[in-house]
Protein backbone atom coordinates (compact mmCIF):
# COMPACT_ATOMS: atom_id res chain seq x y z
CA UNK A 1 238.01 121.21 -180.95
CA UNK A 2 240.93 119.20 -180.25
CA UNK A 3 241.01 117.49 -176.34
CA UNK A 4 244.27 117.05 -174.84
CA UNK A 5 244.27 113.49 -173.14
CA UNK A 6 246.42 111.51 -170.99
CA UNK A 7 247.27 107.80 -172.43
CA UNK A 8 249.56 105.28 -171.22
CA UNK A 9 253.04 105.75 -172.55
CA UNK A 10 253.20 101.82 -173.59
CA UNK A 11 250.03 101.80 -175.69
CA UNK A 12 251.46 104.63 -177.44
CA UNK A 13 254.07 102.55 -178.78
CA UNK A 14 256.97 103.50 -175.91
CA UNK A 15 258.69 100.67 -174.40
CA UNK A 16 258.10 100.89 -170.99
CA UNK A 17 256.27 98.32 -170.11
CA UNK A 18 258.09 96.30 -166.91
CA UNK A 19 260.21 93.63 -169.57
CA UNK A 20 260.84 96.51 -171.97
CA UNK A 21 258.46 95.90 -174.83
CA UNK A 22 255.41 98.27 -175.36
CA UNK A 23 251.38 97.74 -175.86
CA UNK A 24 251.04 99.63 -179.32
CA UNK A 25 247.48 99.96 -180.04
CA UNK A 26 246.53 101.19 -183.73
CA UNK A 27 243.07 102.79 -181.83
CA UNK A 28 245.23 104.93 -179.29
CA UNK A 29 247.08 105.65 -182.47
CA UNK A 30 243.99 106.80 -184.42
CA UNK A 31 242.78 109.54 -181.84
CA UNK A 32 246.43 111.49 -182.43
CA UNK A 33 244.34 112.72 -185.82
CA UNK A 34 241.78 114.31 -183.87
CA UNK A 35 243.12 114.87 -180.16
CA UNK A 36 246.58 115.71 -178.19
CA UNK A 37 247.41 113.05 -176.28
CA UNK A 38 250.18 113.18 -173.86
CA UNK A 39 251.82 109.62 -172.83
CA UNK A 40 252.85 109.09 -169.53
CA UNK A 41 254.52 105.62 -167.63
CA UNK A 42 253.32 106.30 -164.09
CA UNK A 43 255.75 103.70 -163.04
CA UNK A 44 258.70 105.81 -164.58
CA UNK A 45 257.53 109.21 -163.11
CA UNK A 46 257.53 106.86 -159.90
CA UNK A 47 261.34 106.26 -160.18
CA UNK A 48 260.88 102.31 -161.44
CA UNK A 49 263.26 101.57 -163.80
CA UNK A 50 262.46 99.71 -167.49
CA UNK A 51 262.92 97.01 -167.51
CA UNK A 52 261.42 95.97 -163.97
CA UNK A 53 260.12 93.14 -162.19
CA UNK A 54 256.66 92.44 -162.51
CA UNK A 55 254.48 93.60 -159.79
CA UNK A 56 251.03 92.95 -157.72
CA UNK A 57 248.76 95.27 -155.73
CA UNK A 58 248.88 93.00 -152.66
CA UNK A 59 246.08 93.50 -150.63
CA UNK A 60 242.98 96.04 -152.30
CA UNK A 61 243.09 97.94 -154.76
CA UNK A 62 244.70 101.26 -156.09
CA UNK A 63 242.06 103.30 -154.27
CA UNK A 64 243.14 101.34 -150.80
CA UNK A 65 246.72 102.06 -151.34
CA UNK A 66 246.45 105.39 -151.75
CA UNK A 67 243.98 105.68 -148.65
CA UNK A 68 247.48 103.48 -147.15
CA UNK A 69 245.78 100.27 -146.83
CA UNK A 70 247.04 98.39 -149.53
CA UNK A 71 250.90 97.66 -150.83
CA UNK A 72 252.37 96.98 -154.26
CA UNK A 73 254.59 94.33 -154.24
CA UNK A 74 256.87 93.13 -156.69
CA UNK A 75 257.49 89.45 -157.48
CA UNK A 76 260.15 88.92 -154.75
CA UNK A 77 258.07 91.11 -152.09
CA UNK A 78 259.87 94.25 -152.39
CA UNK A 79 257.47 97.25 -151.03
CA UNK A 80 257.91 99.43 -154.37
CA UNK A 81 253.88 101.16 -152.67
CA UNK A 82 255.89 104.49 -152.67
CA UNK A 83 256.92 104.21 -156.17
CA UNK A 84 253.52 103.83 -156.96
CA UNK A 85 252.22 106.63 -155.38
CA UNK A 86 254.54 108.80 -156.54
CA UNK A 87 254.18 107.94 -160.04
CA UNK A 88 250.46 108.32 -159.75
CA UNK A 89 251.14 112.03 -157.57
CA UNK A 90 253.70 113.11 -161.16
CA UNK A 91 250.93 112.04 -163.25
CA UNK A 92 248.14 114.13 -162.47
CA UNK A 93 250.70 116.62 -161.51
CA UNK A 94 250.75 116.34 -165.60
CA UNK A 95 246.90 116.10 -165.84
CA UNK A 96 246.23 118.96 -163.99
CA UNK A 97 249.11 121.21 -165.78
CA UNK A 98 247.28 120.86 -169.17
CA UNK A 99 243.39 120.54 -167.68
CA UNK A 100 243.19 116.78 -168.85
CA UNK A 101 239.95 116.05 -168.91
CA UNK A 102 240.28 112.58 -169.92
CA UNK A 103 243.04 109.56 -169.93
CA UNK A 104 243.44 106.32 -171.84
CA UNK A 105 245.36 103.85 -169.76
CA UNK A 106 246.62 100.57 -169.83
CA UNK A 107 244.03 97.98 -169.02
CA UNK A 108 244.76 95.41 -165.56
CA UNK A 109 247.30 97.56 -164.63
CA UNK A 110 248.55 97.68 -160.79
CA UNK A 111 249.16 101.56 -162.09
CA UNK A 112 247.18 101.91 -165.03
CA UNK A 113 244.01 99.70 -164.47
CA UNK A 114 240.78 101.08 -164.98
CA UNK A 115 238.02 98.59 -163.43
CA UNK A 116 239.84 95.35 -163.28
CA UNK A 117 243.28 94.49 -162.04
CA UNK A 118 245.63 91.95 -160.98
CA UNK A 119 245.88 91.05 -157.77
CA UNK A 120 248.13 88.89 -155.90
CA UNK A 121 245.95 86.59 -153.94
CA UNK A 122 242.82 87.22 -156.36
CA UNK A 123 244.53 87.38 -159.74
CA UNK A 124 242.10 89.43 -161.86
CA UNK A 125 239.99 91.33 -159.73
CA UNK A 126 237.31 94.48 -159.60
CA UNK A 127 239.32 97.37 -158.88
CA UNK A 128 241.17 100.14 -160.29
CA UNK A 129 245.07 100.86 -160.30
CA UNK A 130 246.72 103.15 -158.31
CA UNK A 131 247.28 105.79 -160.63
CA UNK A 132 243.56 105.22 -162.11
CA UNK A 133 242.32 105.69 -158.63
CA UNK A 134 243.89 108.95 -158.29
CA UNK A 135 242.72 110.19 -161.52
CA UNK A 136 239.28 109.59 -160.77
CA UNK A 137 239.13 111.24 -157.37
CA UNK A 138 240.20 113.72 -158.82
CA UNK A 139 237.39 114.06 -162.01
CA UNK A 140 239.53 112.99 -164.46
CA UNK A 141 237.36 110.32 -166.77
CA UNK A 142 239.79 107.08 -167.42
CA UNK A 143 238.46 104.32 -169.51
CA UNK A 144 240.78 101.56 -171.42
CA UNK A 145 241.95 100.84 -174.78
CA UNK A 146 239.58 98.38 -174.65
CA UNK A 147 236.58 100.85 -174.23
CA UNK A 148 237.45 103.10 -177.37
C-alpha cells in the first residue's frame, strides 16, 4: 500500500534552500516509485523568502523554541523565531490534512533537523529543528535522508 509522506521540499529537488539552490537526493527520489510524498519548505510556509539569509537556533533547540525558550536568529540577529514557528504550525497543518504518518526532512536543519543541528554558540549540536520538534510531539516519525 502506498504511504503518503512528508519530505523536505529541497531534497526533492525544489530550490528553496536559504541561497536558492536545492539538496536533490536520488534516495528521496527513489521512494516516489513506491510512496506519495508531499514536499514542503517549512521556512516558506513560515513567510521567509528564497533566497534568505542563513540562520541559527540561538539558544536550545527546536523543541525549546517552541516551548518559547529558544530564538532563531539569522546571521545579522534578526528574530525571524515567529517565522519558524509558523512554518512548522503550516506544516503539520499539511501532515495532519493527509494523516502523514511519516516525514523525510532535511538533515542539521534549524527547521528541518532531525537529531542534530546547528547551533549558534555550539555549531553542530544534539537536538532537533523546530519544525522536527513539532512533528514528533505530535507522532509523526521524522528521520533524515541520511537514515533511508
Amino acid at each position: 500500500m502506498t504511504e503518503v509522506k512528508l519530505v523536505s521540499a529541497c531534497l526533492f529537488g525544489i530550490e528553496c534552500r536559504y541561497d536558492g539552490e536545492d539538496n536533490l537526493d536520488e534516495k528521496v527520489m527513489e521512494l516516489t516509485e513506491e510512496d506519495f510524498l508531499i514536499p514542503v519548505c517549512p521556512e516558506q510556509l513560515g513567510g521567509l523568502g528564497t533566497p534568505r539569509k542563513p540562520m541559527n537556533i540561538a539558544n536550545g533547540d527546536g523543541l525549546e523554541v517552541l516551548e518559547g525558550k529558544g530564538k532563531v536568529l539569522n546571521e545579522d540577529n534578526e528574530d525571524i523565531t515567529k517565522n519558524m514557528i509558523k512554518g512548522a504550525k503550516e506544516t503539520l497543518k499539511i501532515a495532519r490534512a493527509y494523516d502523514v504518518r511519516e516525514a523525510i526532512l532535511k538533515a542539521r536543519s534549524p527547521s528541518c533537523g532531525c537529531g542534530e543541528i546547528h547551533r549558534r554558540e555550539l555549531g553542530l549540536t544534539e537536538g532537533d529543528g523546530v519544525t522536527a520538534a513539532l512533528l514528533k510531539k505530535n507522532g509523526i516519525n521524522v528521520i533524515t535522508e541520511e537514515e533511508l
